[in-house]
Protein backbone atom coordinates (compact mmCIF):
# COMPACT_ATOMS: atom_id res chain seq x y z
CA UNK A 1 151.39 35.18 77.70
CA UNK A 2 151.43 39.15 78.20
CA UNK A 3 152.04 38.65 81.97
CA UNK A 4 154.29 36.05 81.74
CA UNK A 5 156.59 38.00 79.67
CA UNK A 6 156.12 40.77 82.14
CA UNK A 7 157.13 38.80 85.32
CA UNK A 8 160.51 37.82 83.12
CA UNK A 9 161.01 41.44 82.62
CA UNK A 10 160.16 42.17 86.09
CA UNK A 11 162.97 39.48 86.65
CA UNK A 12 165.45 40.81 84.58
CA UNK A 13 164.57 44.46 86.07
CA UNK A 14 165.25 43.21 90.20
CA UNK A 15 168.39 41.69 88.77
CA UNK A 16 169.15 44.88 87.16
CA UNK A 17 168.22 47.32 90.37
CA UNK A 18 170.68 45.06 92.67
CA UNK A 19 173.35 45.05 90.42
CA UNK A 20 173.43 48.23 89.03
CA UNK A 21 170.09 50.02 89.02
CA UNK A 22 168.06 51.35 85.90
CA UNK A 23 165.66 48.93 85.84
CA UNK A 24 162.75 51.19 85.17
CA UNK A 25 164.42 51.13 81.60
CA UNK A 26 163.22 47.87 81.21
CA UNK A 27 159.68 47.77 82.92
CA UNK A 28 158.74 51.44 81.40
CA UNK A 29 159.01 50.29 77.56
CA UNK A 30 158.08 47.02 78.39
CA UNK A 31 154.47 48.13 79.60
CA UNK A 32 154.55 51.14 76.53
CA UNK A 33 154.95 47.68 73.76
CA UNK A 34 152.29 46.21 75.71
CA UNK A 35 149.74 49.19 74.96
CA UNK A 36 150.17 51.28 78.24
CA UNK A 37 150.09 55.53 77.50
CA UNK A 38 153.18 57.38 78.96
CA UNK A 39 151.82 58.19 82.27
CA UNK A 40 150.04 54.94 82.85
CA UNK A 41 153.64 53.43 82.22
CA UNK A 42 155.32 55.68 84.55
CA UNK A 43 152.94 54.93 87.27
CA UNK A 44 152.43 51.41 87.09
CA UNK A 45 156.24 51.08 86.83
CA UNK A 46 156.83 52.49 90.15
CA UNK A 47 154.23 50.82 91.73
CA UNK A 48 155.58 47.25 90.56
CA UNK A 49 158.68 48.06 91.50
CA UNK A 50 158.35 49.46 95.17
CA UNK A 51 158.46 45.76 97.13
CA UNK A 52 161.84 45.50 95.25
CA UNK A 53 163.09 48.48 96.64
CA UNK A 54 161.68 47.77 100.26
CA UNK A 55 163.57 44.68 100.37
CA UNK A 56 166.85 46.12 99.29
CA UNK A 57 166.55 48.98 101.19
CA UNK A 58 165.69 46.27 104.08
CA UNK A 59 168.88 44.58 103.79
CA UNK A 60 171.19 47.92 104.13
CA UNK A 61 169.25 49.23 106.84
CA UNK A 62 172.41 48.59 109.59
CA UNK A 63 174.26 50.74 107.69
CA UNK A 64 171.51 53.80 107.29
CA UNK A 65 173.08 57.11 108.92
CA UNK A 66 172.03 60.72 108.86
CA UNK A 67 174.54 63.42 108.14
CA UNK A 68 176.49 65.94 109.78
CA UNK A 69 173.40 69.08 111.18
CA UNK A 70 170.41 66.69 109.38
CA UNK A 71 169.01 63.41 110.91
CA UNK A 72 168.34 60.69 109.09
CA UNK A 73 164.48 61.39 110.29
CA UNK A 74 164.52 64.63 108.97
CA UNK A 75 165.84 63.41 105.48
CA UNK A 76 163.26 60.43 105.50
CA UNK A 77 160.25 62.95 106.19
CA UNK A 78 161.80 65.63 103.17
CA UNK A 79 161.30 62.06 101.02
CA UNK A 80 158.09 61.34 102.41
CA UNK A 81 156.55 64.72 101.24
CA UNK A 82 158.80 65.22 98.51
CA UNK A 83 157.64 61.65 96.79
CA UNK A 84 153.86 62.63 97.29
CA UNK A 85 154.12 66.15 95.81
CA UNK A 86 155.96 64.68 92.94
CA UNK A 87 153.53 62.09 92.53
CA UNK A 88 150.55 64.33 92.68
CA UNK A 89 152.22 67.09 90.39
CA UNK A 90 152.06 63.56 87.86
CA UNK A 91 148.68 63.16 88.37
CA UNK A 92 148.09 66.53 87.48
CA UNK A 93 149.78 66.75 84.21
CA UNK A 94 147.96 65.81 81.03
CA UNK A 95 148.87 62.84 79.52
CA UNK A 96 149.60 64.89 76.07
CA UNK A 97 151.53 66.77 77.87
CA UNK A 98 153.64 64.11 79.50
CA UNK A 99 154.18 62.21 76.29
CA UNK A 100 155.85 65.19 75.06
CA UNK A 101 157.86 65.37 78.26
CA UNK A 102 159.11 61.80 78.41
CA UNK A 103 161.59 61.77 76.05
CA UNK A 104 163.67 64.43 77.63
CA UNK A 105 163.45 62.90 81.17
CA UNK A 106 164.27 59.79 80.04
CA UNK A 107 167.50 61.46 78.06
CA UNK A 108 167.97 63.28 81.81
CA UNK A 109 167.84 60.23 83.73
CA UNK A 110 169.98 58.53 80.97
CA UNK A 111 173.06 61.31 81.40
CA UNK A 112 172.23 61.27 85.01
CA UNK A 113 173.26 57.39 85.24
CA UNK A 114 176.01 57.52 83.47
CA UNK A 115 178.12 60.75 84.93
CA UNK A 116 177.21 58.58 88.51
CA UNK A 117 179.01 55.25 86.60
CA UNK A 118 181.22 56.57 84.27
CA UNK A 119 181.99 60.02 85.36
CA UNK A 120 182.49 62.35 88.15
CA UNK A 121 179.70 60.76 90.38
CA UNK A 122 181.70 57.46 90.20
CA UNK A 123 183.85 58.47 93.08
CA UNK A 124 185.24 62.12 92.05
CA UNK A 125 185.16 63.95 95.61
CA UNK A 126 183.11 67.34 94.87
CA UNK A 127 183.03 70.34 98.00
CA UNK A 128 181.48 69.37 100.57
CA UNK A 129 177.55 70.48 101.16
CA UNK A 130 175.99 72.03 104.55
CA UNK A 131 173.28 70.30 106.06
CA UNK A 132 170.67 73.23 104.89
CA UNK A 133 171.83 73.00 101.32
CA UNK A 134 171.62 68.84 101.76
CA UNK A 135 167.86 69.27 102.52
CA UNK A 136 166.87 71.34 99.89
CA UNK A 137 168.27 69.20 97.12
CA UNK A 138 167.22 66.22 98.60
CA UNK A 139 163.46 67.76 98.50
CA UNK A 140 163.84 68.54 94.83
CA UNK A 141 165.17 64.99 94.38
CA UNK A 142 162.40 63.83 96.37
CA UNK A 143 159.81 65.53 93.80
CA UNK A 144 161.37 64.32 90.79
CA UNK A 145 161.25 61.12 92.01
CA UNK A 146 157.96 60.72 92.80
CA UNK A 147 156.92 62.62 89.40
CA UNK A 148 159.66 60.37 87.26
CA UNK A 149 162.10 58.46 88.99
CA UNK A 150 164.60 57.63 86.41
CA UNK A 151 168.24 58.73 87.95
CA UNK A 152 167.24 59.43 91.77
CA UNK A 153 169.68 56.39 93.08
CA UNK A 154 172.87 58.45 91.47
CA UNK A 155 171.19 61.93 92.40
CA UNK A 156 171.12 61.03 96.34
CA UNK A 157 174.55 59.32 96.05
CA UNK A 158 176.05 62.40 94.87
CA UNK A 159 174.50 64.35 97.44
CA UNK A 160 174.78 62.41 100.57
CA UNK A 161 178.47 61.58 99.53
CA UNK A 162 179.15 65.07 98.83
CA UNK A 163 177.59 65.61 102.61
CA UNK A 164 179.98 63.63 103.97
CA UNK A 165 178.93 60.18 104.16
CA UNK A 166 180.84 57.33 103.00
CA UNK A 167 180.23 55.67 99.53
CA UNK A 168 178.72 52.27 101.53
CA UNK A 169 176.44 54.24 104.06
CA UNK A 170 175.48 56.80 100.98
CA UNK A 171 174.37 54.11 99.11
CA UNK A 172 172.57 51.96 101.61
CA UNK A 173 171.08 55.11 102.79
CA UNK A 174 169.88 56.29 99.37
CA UNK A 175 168.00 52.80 98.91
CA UNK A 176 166.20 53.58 102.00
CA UNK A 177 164.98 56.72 101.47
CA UNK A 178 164.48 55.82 97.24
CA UNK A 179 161.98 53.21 99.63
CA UNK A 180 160.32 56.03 101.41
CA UNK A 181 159.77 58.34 98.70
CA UNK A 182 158.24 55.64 96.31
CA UNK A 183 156.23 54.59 99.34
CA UNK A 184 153.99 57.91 99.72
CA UNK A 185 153.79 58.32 95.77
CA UNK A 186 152.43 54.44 95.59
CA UNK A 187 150.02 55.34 97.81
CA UNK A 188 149.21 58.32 96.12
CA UNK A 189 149.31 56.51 92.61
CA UNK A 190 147.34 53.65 94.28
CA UNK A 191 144.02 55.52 93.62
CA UNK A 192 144.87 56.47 90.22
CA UNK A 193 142.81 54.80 86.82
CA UNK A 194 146.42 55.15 85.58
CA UNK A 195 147.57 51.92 87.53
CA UNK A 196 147.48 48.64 85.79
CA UNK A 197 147.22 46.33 88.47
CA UNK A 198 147.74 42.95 86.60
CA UNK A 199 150.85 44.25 85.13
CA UNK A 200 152.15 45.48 88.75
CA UNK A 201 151.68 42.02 90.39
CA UNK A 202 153.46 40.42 87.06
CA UNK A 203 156.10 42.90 87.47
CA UNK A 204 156.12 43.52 90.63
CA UNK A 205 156.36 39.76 91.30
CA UNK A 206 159.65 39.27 89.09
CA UNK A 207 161.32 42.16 90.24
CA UNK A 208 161.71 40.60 93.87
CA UNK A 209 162.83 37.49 93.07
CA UNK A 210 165.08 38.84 90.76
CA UNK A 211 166.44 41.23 93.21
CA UNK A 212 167.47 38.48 95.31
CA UNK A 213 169.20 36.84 92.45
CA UNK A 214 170.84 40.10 91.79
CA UNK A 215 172.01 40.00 95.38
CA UNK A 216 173.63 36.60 95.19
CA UNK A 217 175.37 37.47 92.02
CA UNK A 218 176.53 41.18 92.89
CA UNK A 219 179.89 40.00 93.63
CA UNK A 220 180.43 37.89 90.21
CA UNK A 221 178.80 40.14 87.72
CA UNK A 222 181.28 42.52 85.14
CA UNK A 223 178.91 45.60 86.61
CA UNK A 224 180.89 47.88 84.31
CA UNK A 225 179.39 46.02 81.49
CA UNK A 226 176.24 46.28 83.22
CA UNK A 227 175.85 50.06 83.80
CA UNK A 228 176.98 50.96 79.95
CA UNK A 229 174.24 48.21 78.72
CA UNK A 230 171.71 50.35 80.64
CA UNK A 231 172.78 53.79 78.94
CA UNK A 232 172.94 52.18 75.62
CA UNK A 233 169.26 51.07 76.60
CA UNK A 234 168.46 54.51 77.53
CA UNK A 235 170.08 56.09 74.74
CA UNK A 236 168.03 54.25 71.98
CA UNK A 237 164.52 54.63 74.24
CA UNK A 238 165.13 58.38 74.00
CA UNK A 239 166.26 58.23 70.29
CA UNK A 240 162.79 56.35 70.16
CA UNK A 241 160.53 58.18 72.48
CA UNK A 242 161.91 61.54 70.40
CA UNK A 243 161.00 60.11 67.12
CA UNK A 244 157.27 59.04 68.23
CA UNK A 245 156.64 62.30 70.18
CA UNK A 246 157.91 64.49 67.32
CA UNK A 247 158.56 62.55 64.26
């Protein structure tokens, strides 16, 4: 029953990524209500959901570009090592320690997603960004996104818009290198006690099937009402993850 309730919120979370993103607000509490500690939820969170993001990242490669001084290569290897030292920094921090720390990432990634839906990452043009100053934040985002994840998608948009790219090749090129990033912290995760494996494959499962549903109905979903569910969802994990960690 636990992992069939985990593939439908695996589901629910593919739907969520193709729409709209956030749906690691869905698949993190999910495994914490089904006994998982902080890190272990992080971890096997990201894990479950990396085929979802290889397949959308798949089907927006034609429109993957590089910007203006900095390759497309050279961003893809800054997420490569970026995901893998963030992953590994995970790894090293105590799980008391993280428990503590969760509630204010997720309250991060929370105001993160909703300045890029409702505020000036939604389309607000910003200076433009060099090429040298587009690598080093994308390295930073790279960390944070292997160590937590939550708000990377509207980090890189930002960025890679703010470089100069166009909202539809920023987007499609973020999912690709969100992709590459998550791929060298699963493999770093991958040897990890931390990873529930049965929970991945329910997860993991649901989440790709329901990212090609999400596909399909991308053009006649309210996404508005989609991206303000997900920071209401944030909001109260937060309020919640505060209370346990310091109640």
């Amino acid at each position: 029953m636990r992992y069939a309730l985990l593939v439908l919120v695996g589901f629910i979370a593919g739907v969520q990524n193709a729409l709209a993103g956030g749906g690691s607000f869905l698949t993190f509490p999910a495994l914490l209500l089904f006994g998982a500690g902080a890190r272990a939820a992080n971890i096997t969170s990201t894990v479950a959901l990396f085929p979802g993001q290889v397949t959308t990242g798949l089907a927006g490669r034609n429109y993957v570009a590089g910007i203006e001084g900095l390759s497309f290569r050279t961003l893809a290897a800054i997420s490569l090592v970026g995901g893998a030292l963030g992953a590994g920094l995970l790894l090293a921090t105590p799980e008391s320690f993280f428990r503590l720390l969760v509630p204010f990432l997720i309250l991060f990634a929370t105001g993160l997603f909703a300045w890029g839906s409702f505020g000036g990452g939604a389309g607000v043009r910003l200076r433009r960004i060099g090429p040298r100053s587009a690598a080093i934040t994308q390295g930073f985002i790279a960390i944070y996104g292997g160590y937590f994840g939550g708000g990377i998608g509207m980090l890189m948009l930002a960025v890679l818009t703010i470089a100069g790219l166009s909202v539809r090749v920023a987007g499609a090129t973020k999912n690709v290198l969100n992709a590459i990033l998550n791929c060298s912290a699963v493999a770093v995760f991958a040897f990890s006690p931390d990873v529930h494996w049965g929970a991945v494959a329910s997860l993991g499962a649901g989440a790709v099937v329901g990212g090609q549903v999400g596909a399909w109905a991308l053009a006649r979903v309210n996404e508005h009402v989609l991206r303000a569910g997900i920071v209401v969802i944030g909001l109260a994990l937060s309020a919640a993850m505060f209370w346990k960690a310091f109640g």
